[in-house]
Protein backbone atom coordinates (compact mmCIF):
# COMPACT_ATOMS: atom_id res chain seq x y z
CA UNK A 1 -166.59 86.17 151.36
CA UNK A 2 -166.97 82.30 152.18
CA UNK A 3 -168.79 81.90 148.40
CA UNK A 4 -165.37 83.80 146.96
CA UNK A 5 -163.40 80.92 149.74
CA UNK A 6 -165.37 78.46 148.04
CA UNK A 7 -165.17 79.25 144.36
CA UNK A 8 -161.22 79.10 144.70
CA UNK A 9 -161.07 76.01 146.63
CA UNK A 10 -163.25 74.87 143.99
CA UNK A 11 -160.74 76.38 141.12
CA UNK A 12 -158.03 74.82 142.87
CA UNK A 13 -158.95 71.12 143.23
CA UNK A 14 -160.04 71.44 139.31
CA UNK A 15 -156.88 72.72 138.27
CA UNK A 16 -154.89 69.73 138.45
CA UNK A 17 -157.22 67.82 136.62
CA UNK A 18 -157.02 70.29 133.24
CA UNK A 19 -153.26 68.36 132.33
CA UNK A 20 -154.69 65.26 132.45
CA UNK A 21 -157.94 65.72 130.54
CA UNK A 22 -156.12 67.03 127.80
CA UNK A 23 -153.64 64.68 127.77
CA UNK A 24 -156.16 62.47 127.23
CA UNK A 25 -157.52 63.63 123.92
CA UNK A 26 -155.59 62.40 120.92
CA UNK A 27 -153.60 64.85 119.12
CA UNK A 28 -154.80 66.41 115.75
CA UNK A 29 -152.80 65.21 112.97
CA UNK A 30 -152.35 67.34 109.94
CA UNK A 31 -152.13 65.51 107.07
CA UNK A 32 -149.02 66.80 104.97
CA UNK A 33 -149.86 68.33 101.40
CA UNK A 34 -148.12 67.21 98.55
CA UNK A 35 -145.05 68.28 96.87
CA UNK A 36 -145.49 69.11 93.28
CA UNK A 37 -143.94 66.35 91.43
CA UNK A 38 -142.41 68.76 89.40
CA UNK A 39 -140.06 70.05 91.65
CA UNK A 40 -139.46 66.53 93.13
CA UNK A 41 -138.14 65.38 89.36
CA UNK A 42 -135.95 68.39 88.32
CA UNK A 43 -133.01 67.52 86.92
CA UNK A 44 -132.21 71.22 85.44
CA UNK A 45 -132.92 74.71 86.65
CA UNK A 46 -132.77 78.28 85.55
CA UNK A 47 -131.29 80.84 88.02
CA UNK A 48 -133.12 84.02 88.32
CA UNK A 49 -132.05 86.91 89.82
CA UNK A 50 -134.81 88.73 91.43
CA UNK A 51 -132.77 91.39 92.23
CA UNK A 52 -131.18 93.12 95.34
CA UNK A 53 -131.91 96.25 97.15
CA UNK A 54 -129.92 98.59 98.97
CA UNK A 55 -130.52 101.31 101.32
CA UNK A 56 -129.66 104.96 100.47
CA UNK A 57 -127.52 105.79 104.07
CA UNK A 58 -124.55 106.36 102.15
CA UNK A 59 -122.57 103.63 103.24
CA UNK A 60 -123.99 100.22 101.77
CA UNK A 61 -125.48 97.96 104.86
CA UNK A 62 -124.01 94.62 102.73
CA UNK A 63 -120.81 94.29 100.90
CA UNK A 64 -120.90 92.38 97.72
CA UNK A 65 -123.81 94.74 96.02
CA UNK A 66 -127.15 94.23 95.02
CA UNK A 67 -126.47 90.62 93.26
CA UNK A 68 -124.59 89.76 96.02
CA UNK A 69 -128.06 87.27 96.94
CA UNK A 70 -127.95 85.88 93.32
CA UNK A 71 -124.18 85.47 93.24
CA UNK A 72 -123.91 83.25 96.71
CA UNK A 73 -127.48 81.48 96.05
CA UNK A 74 -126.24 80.43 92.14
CA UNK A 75 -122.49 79.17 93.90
CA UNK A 76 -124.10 77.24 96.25
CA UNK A 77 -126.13 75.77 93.74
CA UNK A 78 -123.47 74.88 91.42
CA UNK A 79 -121.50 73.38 94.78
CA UNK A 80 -124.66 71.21 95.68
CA UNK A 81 -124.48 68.94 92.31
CA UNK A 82 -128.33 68.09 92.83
CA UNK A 83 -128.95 70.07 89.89
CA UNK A 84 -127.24 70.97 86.38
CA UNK A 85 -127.39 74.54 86.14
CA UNK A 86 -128.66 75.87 82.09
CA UNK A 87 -128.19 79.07 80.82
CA UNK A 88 -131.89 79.18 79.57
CA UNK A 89 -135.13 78.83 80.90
CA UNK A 90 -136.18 77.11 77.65
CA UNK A 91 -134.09 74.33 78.84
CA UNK A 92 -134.68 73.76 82.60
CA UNK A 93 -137.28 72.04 84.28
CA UNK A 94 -137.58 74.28 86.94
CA UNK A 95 -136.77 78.13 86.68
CA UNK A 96 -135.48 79.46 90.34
CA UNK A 97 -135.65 82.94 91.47
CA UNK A 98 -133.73 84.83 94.36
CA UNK A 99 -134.36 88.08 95.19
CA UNK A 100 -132.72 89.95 98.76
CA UNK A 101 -134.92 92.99 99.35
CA UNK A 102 -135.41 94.90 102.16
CA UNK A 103 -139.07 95.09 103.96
CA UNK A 104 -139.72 98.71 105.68
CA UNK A 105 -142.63 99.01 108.11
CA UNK A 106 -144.09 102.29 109.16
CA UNK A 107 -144.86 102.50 112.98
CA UNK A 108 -147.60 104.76 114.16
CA UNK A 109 -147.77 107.35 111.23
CA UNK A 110 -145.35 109.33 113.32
CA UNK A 111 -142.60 108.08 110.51
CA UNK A 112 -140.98 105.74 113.30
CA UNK A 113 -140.51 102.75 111.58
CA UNK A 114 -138.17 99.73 111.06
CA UNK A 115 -136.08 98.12 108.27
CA UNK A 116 -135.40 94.10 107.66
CA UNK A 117 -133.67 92.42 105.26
CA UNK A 118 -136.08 89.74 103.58
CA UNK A 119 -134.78 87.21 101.41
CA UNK A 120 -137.28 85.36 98.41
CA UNK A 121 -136.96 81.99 96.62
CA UNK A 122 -139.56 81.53 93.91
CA UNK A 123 -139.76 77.80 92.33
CA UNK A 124 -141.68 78.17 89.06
CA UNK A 125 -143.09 76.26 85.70
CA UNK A 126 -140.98 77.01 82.92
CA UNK A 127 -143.67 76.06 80.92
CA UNK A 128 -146.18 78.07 82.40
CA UNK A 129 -144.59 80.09 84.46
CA UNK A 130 -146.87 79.19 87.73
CA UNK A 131 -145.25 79.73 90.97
CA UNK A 132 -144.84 76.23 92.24
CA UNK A 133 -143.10 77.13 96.10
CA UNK A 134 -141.75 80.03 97.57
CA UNK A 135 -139.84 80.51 100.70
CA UNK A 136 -139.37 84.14 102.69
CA UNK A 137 -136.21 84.34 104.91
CA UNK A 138 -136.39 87.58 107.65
CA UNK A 139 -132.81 88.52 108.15
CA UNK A 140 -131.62 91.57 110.40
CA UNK A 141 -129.51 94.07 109.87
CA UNK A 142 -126.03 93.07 112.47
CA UNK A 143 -124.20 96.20 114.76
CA UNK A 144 -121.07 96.80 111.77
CA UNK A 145 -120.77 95.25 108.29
CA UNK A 146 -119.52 92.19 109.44
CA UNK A 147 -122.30 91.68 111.57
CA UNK A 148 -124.80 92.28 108.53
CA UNK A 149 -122.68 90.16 106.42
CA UNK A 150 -122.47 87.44 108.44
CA UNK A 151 -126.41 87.57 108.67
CA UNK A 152 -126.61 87.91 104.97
CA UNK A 153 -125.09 84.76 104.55
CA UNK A 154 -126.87 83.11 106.94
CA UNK A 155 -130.13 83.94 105.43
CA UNK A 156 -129.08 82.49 101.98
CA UNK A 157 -128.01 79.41 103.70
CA UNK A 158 -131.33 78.87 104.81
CA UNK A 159 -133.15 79.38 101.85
CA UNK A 160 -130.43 76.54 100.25
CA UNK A 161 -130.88 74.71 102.95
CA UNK A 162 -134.89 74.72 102.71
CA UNK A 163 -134.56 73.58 99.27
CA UNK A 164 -132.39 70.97 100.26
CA UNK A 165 -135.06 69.69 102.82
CA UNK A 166 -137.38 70.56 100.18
CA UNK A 167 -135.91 68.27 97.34
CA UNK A 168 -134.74 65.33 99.30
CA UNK A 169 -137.27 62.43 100.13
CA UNK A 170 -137.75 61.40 103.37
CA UNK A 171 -138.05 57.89 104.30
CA UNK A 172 -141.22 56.52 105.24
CA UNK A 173 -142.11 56.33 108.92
CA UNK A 174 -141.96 53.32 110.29
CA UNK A 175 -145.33 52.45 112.19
């Protein structure tokens, strides 16, 4: 019993001195990986639709359909004026692609499971066609249509709003 007294007394003087030593060590920096220049000179882009899907329950879980994700992504591309929008991907320097679909999971094998909304951006080559960034928004499903629908348009706000972050240079820190 007075070894177990010990060992804790022990434990407990050391403890305060675990915040410190690690404060000590210098953080690890990460350098960040480049952007592809491509995507940093586009002028003109191609909008995609990836497509939408929708749930067999009868009711739909979104209003607007399944281009409703192409439809608010391309307007809020058009209301940006960062980019002329072309009608071909012949002529754009960067095709984009949106696609809403909606992610099942299976839990258990006992067919419990779950259902999200998951929202894609694909940048690509025209020229090649290489996939050049991609971003994946998780959305839920909301308690009512407008609930959903207000989280529909939420997740397509995000993905414009990464590209925005995406496309716009930030300054150079100041050291």
């Amino acid at each position: 019993m007075r070894c177990f007294r010990i060992a804790v007394l022990c434990l407990t003087l050391a403890m305060p001195q675990l915040p410190l030593s690690m404060a000590q060590s210098k953080p690890t920096v990460v350098p960040t990986a480049p952007i592809p220049p491509l995507i940093l000179a586009a002028k003109k882009v191609f909008i995609a639709n990836g497509g939408g899907d929708e749930m067999a329950l009868g009711d739909p879980i979104f209003s607007g359909g399944p281009d409703r994700a192409y439809n608010q992504f391309y307007a809020a591309i058009r209301n940006w004026d960062r980019f002329n929008i072309v009608s071909s991907p012949a002529d754009a320097d960067l095709l984009l692609e949106i696609r809403q679909e909606v992610q099942t999971v299976t839990l258990g094998g006992k067919g419990g499971g779950s259902a999200t909304p998951l929202f894609r951006l694909g940048i690509r080559d025209p020229k090649t066609n290489a996939l050049l960034w991609a971003f994946h928004i998780h959305s839920e499903f909301g308690m009512g249509q407008g609930n959903s629908d207000r989280n529909f348009d939420q997740a397509v706000d995000r993905i414009v709003n990464d590209l925005r972050i995406l496309v716009t240079p930030t300054p150079p820190a100041v050291q």
